[in-house]
Protein backbone atom coordinates (compact mmCIF):
# COMPACT_ATOMS: atom_id res chain seq x y z
CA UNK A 1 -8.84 20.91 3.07
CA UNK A 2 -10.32 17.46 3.70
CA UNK A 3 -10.01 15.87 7.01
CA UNK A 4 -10.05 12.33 8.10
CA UNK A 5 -10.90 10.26 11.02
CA UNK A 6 -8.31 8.11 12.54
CA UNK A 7 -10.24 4.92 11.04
CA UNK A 8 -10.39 6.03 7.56
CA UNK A 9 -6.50 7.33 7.61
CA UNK A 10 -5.70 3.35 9.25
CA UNK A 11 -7.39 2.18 5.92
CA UNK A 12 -5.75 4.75 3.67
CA UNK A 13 -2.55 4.48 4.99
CA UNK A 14 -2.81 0.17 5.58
CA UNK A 15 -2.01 -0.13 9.00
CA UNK A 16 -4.21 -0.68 12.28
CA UNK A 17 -6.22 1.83 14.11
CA UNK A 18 -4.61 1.29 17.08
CA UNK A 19 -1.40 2.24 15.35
CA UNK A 20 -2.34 5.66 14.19
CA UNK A 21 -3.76 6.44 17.16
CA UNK A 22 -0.09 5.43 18.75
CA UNK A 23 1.34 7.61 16.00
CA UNK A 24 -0.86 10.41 17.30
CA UNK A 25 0.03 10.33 20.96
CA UNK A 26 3.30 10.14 19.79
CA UNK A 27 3.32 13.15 18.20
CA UNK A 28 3.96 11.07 14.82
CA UNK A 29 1.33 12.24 13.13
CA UNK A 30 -0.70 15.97 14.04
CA UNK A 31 -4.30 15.70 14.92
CA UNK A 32 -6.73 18.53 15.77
CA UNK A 33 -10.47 17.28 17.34
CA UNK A 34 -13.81 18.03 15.87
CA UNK A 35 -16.20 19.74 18.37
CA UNK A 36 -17.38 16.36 18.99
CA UNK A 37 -14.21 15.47 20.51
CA UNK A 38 -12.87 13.03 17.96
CA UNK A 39 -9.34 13.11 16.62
CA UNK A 40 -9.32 13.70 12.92
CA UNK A 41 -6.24 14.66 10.59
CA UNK A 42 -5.79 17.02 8.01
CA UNK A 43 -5.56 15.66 4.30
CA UNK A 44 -2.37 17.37 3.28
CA UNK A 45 -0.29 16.03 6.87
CA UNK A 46 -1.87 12.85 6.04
CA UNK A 47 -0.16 12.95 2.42
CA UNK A 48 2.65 14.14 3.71
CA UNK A 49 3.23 11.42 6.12
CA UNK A 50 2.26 8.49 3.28
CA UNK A 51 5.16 9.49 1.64
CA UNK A 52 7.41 9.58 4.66
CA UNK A 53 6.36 6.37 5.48
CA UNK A 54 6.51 4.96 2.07
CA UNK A 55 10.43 6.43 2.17
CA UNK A 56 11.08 4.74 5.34
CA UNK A 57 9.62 1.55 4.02
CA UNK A 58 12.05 1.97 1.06
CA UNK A 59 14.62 -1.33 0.56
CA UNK A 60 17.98 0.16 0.24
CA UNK A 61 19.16 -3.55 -1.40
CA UNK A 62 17.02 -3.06 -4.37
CA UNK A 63 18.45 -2.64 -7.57
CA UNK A 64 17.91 1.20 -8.77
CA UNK A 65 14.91 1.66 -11.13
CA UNK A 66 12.96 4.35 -12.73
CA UNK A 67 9.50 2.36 -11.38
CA UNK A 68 8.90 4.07 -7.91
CA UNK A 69 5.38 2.22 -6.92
CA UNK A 70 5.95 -0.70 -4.94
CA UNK A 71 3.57 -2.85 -3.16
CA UNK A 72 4.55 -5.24 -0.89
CA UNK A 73 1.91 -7.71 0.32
CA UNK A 74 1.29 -11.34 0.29
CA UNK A 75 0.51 -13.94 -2.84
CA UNK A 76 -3.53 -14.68 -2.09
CA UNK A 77 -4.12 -17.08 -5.24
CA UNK A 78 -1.95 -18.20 -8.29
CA UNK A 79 -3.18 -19.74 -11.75
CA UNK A 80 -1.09 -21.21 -14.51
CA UNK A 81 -1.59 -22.67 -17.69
CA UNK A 82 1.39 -24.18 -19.85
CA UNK A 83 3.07 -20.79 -20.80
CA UNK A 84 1.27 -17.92 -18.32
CA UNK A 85 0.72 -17.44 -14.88
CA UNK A 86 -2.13 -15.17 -13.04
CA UNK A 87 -0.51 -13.93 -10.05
CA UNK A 88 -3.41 -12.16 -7.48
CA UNK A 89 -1.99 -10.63 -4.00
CA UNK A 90 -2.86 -8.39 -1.60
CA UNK A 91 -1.14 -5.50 -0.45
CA UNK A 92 -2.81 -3.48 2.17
CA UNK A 93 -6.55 -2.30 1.29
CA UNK A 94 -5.17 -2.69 -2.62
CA UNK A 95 -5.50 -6.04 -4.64
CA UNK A 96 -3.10 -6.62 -7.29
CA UNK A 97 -3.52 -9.18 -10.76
CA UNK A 98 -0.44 -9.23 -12.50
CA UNK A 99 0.00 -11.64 -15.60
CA UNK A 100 3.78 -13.13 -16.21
CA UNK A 101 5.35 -16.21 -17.61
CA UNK A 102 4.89 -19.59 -15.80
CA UNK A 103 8.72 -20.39 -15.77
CA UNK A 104 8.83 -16.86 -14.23
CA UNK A 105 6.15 -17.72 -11.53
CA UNK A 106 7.84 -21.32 -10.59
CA UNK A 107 11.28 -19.42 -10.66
CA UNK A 108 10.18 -17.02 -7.92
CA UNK A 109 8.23 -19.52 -6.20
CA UNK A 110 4.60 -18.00 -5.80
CA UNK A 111 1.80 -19.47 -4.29
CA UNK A 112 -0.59 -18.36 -1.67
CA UNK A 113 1.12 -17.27 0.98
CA UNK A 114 4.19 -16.10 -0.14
CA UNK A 115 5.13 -12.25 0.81
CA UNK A 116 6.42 -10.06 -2.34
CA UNK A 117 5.88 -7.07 -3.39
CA UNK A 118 4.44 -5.64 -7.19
CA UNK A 119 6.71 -3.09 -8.55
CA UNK A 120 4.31 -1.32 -11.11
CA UNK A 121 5.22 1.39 -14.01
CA UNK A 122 2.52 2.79 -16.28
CA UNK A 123 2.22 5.41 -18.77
CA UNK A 124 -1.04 5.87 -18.05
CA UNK A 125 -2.51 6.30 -14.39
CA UNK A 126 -6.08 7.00 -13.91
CA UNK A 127 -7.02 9.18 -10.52
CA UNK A 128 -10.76 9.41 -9.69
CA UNK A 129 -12.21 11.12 -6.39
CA UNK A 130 -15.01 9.65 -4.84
CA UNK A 131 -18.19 11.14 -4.87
């Protein structure tokens, strides 16, 4: 099973490294050490403990919907023409493009800056390991 450092589960997980490592002491999150003496956890608890956190990151006030990935981060650049708007934000390590309507953009009130989050459904997800 793959193990990871506390730095690379801060990026994975898109939080600080100071936080995982509180996480850790807390007895949040299990770590074993390598014979080096650094902390590293195990890929599976790390998985595990994505989705726990994604659950208690979970907004009870939203509507109920079949579309489970959600991304909050914040608006980083907006561009419109007369009928469409190109939405880019960031959301952790992950940047997001989304194309909608301009009346839909100046409805919601987007521009840099703004905090939303990307609520994404797709019949077709792609999942690549890197090498």
């Amino acid at each position: 099973m793959p193990e990871f450092r506390i730095g690379q589960a801060a990026e994975l997980l898109g939080v600080s490294v100071d936080r995982v490592r509180r996480w850790a002491d807390d007895g949040r999150l299990a770590t074993t050490r390598t014979s080096g003496q650094h902390r590293v956890i195990d890929g599976a608890d790390l998985a595990a403990f994505a989705v726990e956190l994604a659950a208690d990151d979970a907004d009870d006030s939203t509507v109920a919907q079949s579309a489970r990935n959600r991304f909050t981060g914040l608006v980083t650049k907006v561009t419109k023409n007369e009928v469409m708007a190109q939405i880019e934000m960031q959301a952790g390590q992950h940047r997001i493009v989304s194309l909608i309507s301009r009346e839909a953009a100046d409805d919601l009130g987007l521009e840099p800056g703004v905090l939303t989050t990307a609520v994404v459904k797709s019949t077709n997800v792609v999942i690549q390991r890197p090498e």
